[in-house]
N, C-alpha and C. Protein backbone atom coordinates (compact mmCIF):
# COMPACT_ATOMS: atom_id res chain seq x y z
N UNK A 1 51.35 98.10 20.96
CA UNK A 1 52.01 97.12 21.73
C UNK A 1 51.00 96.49 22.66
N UNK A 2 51.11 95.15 22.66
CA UNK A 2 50.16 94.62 23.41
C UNK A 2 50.84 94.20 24.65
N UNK A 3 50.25 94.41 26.06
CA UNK A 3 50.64 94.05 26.81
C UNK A 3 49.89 92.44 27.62
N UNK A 4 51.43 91.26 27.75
CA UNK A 4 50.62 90.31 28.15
C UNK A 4 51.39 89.68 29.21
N UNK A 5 51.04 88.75 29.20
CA UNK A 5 52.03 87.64 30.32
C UNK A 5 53.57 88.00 30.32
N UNK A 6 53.97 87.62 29.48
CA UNK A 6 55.29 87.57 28.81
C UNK A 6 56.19 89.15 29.41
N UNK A 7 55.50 90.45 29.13
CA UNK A 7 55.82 91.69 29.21
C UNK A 7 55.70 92.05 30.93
N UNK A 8 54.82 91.33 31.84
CA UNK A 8 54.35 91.31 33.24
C UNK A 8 55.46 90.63 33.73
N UNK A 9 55.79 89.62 33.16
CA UNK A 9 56.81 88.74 34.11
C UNK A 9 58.35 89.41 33.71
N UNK A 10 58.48 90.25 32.66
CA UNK A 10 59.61 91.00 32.32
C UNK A 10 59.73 92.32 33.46
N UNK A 11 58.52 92.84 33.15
CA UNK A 11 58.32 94.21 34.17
C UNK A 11 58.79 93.78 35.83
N UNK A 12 58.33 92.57 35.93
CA UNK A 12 57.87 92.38 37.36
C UNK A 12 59.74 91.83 37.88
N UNK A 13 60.27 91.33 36.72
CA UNK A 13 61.94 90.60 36.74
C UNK A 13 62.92 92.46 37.14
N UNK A 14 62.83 92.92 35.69
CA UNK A 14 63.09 94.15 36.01
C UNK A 14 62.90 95.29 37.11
N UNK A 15 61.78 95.20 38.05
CA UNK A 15 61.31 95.93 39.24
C UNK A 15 62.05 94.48 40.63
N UNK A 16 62.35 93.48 40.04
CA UNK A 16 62.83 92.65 41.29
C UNK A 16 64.11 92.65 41.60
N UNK A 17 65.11 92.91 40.25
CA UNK A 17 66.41 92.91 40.30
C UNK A 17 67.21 94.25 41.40
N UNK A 18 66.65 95.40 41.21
CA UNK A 18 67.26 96.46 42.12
C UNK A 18 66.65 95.91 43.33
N UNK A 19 65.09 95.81 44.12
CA UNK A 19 64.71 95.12 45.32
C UNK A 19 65.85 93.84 45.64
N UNK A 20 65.87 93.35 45.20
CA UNK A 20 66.82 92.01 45.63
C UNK A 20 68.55 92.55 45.65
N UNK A 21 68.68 93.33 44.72
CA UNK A 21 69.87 93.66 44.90
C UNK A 21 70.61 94.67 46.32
N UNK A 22 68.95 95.42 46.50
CA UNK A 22 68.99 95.88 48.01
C UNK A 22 69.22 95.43 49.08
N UNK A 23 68.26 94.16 48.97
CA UNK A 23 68.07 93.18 50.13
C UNK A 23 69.64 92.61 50.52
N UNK A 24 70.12 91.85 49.70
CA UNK A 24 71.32 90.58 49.40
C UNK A 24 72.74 91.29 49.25
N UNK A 25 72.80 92.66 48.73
CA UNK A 25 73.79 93.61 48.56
C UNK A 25 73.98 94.91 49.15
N UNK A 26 73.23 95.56 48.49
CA UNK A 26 73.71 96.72 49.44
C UNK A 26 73.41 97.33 51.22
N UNK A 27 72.49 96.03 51.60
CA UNK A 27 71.43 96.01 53.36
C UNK A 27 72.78 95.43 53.39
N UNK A 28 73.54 94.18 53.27
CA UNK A 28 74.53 93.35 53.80
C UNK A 28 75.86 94.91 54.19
N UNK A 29 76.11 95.03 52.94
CA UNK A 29 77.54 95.97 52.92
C UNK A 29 77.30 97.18 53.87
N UNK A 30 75.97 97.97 53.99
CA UNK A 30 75.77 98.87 54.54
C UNK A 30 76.15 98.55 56.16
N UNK A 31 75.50 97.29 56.39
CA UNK A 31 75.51 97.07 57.79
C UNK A 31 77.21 96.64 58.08
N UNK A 32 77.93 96.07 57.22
CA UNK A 32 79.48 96.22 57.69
C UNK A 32 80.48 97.06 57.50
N UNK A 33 79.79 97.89 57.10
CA UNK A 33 80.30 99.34 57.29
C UNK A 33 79.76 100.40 58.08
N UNK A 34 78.81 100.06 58.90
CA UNK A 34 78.75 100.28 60.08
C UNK A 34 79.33 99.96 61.41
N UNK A 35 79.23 98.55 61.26
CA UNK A 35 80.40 98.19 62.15
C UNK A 35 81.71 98.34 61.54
N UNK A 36 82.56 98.67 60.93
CA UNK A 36 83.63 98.69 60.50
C UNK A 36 83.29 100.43 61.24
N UNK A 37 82.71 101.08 60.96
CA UNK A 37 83.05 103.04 61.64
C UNK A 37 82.40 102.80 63.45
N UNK A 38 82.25 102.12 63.75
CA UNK A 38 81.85 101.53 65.01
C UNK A 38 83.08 101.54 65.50
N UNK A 39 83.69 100.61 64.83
CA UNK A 39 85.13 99.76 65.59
C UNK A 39 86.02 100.93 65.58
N UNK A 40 85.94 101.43 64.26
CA UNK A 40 86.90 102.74 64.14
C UNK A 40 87.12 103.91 65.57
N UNK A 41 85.67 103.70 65.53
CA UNK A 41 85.18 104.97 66.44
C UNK A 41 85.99 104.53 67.45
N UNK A 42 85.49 103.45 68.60
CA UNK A 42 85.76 103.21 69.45
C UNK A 42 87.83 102.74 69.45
N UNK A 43 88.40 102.59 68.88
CA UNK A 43 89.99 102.35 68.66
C UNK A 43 89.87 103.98 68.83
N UNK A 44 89.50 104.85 68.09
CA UNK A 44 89.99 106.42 68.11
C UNK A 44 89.90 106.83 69.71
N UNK A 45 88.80 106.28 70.07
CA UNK A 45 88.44 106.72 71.54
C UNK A 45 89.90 106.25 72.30
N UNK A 46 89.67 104.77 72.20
CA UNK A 46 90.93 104.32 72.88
C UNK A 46 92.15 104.66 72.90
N UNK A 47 92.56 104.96 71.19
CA UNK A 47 93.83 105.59 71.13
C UNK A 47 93.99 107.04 72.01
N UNK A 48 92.98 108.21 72.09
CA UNK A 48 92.90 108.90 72.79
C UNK A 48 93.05 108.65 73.96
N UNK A 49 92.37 108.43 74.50
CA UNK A 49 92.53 107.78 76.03
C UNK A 49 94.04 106.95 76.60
N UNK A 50 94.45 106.68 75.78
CA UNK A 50 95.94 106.10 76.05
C UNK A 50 96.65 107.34 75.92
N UNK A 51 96.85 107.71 74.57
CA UNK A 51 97.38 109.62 74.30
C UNK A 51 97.07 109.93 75.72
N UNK A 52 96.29 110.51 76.06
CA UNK A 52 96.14 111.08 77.14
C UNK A 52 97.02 110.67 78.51
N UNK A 53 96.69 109.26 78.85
CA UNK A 53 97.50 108.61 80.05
C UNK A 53 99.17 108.83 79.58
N UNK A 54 99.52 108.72 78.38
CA UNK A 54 100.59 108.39 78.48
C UNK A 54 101.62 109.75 78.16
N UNK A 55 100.45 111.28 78.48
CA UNK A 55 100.79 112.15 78.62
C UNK A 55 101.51 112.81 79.51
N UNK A 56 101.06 112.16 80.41
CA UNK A 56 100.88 112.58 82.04
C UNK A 56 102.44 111.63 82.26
N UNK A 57 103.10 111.05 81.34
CA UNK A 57 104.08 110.19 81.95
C UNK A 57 105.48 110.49 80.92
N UNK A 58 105.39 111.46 80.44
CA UNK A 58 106.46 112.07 79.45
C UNK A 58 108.08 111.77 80.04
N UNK A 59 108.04 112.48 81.14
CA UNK A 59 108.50 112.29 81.44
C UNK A 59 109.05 111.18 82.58
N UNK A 60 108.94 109.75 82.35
CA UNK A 60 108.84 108.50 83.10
C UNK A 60 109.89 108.60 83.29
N UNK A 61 111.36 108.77 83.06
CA UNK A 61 113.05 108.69 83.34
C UNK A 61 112.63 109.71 84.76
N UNK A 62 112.66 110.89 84.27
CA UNK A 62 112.49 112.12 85.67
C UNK A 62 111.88 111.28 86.93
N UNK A 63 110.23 110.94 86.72
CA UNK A 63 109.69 110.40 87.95
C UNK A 63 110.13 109.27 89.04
N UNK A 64 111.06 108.58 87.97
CA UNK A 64 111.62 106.90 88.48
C UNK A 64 112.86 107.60 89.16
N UNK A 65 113.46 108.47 88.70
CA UNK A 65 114.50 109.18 89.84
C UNK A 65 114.03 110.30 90.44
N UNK A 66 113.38 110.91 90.88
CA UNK A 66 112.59 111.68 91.87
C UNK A 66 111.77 110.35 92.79
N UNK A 67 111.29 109.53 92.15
CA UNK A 67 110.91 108.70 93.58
C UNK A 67 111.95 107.56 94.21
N UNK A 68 113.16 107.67 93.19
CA UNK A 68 113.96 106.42 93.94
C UNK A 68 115.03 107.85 94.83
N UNK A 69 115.27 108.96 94.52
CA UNK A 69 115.70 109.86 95.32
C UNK A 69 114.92 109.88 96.74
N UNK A 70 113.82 109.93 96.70
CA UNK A 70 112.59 110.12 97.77
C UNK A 70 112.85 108.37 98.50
N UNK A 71 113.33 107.44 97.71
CA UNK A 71 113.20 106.22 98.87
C UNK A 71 114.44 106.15 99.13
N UNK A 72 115.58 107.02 98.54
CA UNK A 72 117.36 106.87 99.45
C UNK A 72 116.93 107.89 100.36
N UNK A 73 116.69 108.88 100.84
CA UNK A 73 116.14 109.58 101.39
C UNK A 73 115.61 109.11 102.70
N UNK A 74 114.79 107.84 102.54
CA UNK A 74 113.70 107.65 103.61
C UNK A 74 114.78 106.72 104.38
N UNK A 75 115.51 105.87 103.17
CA UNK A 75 116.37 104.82 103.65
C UNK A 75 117.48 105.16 104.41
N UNK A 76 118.10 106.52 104.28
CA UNK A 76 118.79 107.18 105.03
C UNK A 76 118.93 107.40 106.62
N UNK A 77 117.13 107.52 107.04
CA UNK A 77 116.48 107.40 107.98
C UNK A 77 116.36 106.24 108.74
N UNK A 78 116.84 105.00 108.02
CA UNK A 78 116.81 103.94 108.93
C UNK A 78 118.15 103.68 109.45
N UNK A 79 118.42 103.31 110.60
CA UNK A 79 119.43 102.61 111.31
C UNK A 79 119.35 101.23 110.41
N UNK A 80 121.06 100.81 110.30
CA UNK A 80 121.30 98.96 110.59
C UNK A 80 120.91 98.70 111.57
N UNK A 81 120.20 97.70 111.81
CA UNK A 81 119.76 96.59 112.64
C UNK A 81 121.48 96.78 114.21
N UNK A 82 122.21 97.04 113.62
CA UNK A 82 123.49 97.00 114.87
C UNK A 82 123.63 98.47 115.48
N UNK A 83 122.92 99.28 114.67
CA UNK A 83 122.77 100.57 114.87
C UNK A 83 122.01 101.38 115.98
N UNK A 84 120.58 100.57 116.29
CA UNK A 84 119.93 100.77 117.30
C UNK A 84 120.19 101.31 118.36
N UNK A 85 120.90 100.60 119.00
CA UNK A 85 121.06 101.19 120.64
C UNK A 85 121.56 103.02 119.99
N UNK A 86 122.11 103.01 118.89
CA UNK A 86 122.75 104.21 118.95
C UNK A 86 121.17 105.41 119.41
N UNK A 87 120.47 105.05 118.40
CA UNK A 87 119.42 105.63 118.63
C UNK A 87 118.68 105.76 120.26
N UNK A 88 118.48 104.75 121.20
CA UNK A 88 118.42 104.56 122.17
C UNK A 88 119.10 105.64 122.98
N UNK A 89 120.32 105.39 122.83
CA UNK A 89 121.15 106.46 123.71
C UNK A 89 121.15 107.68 123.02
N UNK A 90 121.25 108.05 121.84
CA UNK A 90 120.32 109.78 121.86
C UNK A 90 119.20 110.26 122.78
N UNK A 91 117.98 108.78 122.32
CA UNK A 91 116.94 109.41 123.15
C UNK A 91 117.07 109.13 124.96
N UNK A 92 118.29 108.85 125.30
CA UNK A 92 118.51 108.78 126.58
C UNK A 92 119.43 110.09 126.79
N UNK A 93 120.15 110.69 125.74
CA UNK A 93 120.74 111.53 126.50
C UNK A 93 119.78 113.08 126.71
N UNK A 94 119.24 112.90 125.20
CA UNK A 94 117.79 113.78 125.13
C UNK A 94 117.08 114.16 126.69
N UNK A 95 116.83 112.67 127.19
CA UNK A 95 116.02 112.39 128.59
C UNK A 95 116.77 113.17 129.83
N UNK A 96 117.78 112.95 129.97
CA UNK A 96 118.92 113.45 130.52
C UNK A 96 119.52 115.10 130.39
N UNK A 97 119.59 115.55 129.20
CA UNK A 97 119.53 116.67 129.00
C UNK A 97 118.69 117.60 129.40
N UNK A 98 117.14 116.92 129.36
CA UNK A 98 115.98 117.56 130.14
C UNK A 98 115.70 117.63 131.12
N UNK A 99 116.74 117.23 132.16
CA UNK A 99 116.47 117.16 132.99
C UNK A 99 115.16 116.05 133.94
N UNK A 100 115.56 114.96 133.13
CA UNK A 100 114.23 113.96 133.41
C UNK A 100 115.21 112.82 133.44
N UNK A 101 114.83 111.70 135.03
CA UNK A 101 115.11 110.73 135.09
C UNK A 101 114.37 109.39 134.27
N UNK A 102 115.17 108.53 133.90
CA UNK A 102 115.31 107.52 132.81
C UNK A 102 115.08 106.30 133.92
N UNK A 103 114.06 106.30 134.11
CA UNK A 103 113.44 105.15 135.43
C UNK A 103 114.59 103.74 134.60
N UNK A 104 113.58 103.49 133.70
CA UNK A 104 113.96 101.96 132.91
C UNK A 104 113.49 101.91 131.19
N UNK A 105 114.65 101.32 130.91
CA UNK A 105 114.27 101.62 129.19
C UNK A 105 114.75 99.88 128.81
N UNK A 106 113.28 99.19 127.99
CA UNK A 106 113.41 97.77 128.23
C UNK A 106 112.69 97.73 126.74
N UNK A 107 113.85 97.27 125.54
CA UNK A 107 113.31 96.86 124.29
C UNK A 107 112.49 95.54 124.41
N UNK A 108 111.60 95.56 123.46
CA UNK A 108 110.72 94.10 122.99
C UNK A 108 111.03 94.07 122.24
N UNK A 109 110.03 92.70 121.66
CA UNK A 109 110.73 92.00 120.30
C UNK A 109 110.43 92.53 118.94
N UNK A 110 111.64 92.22 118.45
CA UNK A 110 111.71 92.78 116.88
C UNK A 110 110.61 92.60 116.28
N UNK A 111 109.53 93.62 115.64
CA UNK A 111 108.49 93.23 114.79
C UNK A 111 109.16 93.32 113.63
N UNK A 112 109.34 92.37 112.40
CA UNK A 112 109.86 92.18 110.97
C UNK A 112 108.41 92.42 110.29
N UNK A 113 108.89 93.03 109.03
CA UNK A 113 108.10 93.44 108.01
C UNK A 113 108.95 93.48 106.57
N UNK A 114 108.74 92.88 105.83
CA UNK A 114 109.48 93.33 104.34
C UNK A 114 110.97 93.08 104.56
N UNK A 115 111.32 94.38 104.00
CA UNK A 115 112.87 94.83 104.34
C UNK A 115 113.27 95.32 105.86
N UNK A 116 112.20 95.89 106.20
CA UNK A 116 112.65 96.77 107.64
C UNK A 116 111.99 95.86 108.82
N UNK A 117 112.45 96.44 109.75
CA UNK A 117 111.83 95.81 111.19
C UNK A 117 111.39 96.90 111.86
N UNK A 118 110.79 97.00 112.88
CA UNK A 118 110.35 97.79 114.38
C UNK A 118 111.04 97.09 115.37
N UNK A 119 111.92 97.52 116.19
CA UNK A 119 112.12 97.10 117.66
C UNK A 119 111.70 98.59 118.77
N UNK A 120 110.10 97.72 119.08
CA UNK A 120 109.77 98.60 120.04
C UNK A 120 110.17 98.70 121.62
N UNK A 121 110.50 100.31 121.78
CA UNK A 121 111.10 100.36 123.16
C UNK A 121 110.52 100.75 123.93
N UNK A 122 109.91 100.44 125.96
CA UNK A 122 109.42 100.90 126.62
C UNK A 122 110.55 101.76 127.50
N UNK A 123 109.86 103.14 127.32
CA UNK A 123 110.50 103.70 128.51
C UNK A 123 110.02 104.14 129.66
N UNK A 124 110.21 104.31 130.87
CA UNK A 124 109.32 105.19 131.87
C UNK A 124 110.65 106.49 132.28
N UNK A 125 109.95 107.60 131.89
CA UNK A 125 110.31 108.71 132.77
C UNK A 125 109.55 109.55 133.27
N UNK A 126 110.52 110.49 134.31
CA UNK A 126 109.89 111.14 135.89
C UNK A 126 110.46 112.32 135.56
N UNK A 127 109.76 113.34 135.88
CA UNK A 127 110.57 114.48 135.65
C UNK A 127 109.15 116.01 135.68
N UNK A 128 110.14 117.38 135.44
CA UNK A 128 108.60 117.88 134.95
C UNK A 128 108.16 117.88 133.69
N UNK A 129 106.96 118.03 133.86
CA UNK A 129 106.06 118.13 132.44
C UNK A 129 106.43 118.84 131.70
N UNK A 130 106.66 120.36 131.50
CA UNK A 130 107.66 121.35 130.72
C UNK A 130 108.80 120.44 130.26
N UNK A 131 109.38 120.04 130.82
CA UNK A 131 110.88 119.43 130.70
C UNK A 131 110.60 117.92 129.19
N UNK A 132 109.68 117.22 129.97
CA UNK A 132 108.90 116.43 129.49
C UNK A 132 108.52 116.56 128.04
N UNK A 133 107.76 117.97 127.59
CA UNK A 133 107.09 118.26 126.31
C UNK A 133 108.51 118.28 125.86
N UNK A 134 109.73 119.99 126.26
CA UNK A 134 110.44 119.75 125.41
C UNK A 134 111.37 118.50 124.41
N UNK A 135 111.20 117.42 125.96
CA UNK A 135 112.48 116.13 125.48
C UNK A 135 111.26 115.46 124.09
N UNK A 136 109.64 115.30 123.71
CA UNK A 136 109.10 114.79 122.77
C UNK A 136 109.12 115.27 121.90
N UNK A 137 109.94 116.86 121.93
CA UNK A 137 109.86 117.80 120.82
C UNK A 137 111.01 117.19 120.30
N UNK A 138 112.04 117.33 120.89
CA UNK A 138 113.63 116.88 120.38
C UNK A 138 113.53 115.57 119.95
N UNK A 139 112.91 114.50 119.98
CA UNK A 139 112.85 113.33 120.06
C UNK A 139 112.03 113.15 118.55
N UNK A 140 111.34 114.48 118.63
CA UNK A 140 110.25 114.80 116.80
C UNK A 140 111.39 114.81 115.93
N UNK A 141 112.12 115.18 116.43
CA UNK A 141 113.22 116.03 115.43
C UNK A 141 114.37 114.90 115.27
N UNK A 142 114.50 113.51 115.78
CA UNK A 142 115.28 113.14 115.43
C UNK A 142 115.65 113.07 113.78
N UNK A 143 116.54 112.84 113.50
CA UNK A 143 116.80 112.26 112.34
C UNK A 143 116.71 110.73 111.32
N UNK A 144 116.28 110.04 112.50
CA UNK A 144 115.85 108.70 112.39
C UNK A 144 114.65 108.73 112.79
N UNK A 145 113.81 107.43 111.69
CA UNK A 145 112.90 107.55 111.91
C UNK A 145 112.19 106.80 113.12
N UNK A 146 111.68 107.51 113.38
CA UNK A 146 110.69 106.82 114.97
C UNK A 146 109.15 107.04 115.10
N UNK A 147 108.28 106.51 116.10
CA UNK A 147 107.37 106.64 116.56
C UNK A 147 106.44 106.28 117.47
N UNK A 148 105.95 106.95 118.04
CA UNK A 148 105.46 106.80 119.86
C UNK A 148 103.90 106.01 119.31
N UNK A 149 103.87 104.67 119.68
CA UNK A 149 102.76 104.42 119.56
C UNK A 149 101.57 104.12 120.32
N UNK A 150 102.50 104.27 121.85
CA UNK A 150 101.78 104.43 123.05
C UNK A 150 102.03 105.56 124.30
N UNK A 151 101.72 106.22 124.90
CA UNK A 151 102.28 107.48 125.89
C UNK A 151 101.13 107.34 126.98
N UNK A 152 101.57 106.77 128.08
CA UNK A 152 100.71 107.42 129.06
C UNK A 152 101.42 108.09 129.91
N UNK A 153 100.79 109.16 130.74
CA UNK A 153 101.20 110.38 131.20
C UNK A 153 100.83 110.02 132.99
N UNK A 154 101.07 110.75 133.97
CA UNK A 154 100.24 110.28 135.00
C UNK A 154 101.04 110.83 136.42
N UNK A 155 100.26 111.98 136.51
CA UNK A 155 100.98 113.08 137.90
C UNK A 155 101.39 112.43 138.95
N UNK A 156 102.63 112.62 139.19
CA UNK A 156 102.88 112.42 140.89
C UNK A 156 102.12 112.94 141.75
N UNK A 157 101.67 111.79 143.08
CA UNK A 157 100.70 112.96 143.78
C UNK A 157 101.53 113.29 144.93
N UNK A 158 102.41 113.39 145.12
CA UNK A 158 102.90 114.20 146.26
C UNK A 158 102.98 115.32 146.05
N UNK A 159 102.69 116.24 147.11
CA UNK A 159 102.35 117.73 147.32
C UNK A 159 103.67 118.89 146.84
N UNK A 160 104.92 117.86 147.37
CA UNK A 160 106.16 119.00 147.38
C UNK A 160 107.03 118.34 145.45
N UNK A 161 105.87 118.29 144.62
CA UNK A 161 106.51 118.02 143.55
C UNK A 161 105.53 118.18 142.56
N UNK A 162 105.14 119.69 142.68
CA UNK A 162 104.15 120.12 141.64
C UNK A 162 104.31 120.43 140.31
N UNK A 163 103.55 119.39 139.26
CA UNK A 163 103.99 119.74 138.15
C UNK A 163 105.24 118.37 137.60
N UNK A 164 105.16 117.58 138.56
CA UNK A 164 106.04 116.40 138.06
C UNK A 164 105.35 115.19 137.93
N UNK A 165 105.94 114.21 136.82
CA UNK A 165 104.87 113.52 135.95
C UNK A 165 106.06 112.30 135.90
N UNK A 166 105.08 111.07 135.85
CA UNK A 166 105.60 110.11 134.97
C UNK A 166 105.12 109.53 133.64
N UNK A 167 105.97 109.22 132.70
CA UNK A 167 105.45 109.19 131.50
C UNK A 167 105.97 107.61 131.26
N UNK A 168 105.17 107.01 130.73
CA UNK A 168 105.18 105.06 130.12
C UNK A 168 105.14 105.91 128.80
N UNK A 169 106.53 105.81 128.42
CA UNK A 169 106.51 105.32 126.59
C UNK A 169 106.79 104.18 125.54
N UNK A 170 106.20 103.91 124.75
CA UNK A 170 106.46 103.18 123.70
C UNK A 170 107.23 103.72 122.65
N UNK A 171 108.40 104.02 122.68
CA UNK A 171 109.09 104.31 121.10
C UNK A 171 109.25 102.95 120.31
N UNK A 172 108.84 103.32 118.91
CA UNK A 172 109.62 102.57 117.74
C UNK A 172 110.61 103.07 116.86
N UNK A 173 111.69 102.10 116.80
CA UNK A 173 112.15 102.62 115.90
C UNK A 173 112.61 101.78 114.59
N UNK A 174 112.57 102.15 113.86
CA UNK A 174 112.44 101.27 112.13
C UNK A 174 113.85 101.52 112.20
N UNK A 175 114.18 100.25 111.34
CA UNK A 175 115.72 99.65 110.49
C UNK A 175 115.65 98.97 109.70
N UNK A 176 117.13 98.72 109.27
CA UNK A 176 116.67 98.11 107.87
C UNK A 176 117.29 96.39 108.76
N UNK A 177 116.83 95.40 107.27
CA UNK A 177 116.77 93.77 107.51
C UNK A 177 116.94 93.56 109.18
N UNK A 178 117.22 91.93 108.71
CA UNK A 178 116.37 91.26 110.49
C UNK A 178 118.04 91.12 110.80
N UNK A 179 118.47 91.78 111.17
CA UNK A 179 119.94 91.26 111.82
C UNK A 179 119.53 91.30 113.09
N UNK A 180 120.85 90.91 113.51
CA UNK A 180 120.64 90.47 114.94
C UNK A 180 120.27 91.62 115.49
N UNK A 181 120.43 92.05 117.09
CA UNK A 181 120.28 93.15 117.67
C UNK A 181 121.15 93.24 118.94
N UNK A 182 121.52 94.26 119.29
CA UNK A 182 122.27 94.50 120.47
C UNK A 182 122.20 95.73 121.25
N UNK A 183 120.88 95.75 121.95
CA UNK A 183 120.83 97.16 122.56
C UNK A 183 120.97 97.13 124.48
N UNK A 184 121.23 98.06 124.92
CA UNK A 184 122.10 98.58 125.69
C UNK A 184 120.68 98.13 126.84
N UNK A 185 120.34 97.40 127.33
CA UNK A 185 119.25 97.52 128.46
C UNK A 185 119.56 98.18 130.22
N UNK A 186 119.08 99.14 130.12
CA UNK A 186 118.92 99.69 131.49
C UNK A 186 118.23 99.36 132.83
């Protein structure tokens, strides 16, 4: 067999067809099936990662009534807006009970927020300090919600009244909507 032109350009056709078929075919498919287990990958991740979050929420019926229990609860705690003074005169009889005079008790203006308001109240009382701690203890304990956002304290200085104090308070107390108001001024 003689080898010539003819048999070179056959050899050389035959050695080009798998190279080219590499290049144009199987380099193309390989590489989109890489990204195709790419994409895979990352959806598996994701699907996991959701699995996971949406583990933690099985029970979504339970939580939506455990926290709307937890906000009748809080809401319980607020006075109506017409309700106020009631609160007022607890913490006046509180004052009174302790044996502590109720100098002057003079609401300001309604701070509005959202649903609820603040109508903050100044009080000044005189009395002793013992007497004093207990009435802020009782006053912790209301059942409505409140809070002292200012207290100054400040000894009598006369000699024959040791141990007696006047106290500047700020109570707040939260309610619900902006209704009117009607509290009892002293």
């Amino acid at each position: 067999m003689r080898f010539g032109i003819r048999e070179l350009i056959f050899v050389l056709v035959l050695v080009g067809m798998p190279a080219a078929a590499y290049f144009f075919i199987f380099q193309p498919k390989n590489q989109l099936q890489q990204e195709a287990r790419a994409e895979i990958q990352s959806k598996k991740t994701k699907l996991q990662s959701l699995d996971q979050a949406t583990a933690k929420f099985v029970d979504l019926d339970q939580e939506i009534v455990r926290l709307r229990t937890a906000i009748e609860l809080i809401e319980q705690k607020l006075p109506a807006g017409k309700e106020t003074y009631v609160v007022v005169n607890r913490v006046s009889e509180l004052a009174l009970a302790n044996d502590l005079t109720v100098v002057s008790i003079k609401p300001d203006k309604v701070v509005s927020a959202a649903q609820y308001a603040e109508l903050p109240i100044r009080l000044v009382i005189e009395g002793d300090f013992l007497a004093f701690y207990d009435f802020v203890k009782e006053v912790e304990r209301l059942p409505r919600i409140t809070q002292v956002p200012m207290m100054e304290l400040k000894k009598l200085d006369k000699k024959d009244h040791e141990g007696m104090m006047t106290a500047e308070i700020t109570l707040s107390i939260f309610f619900e909507g902006d209704q009117s108001l009607s509290v009892d001024k002293r």
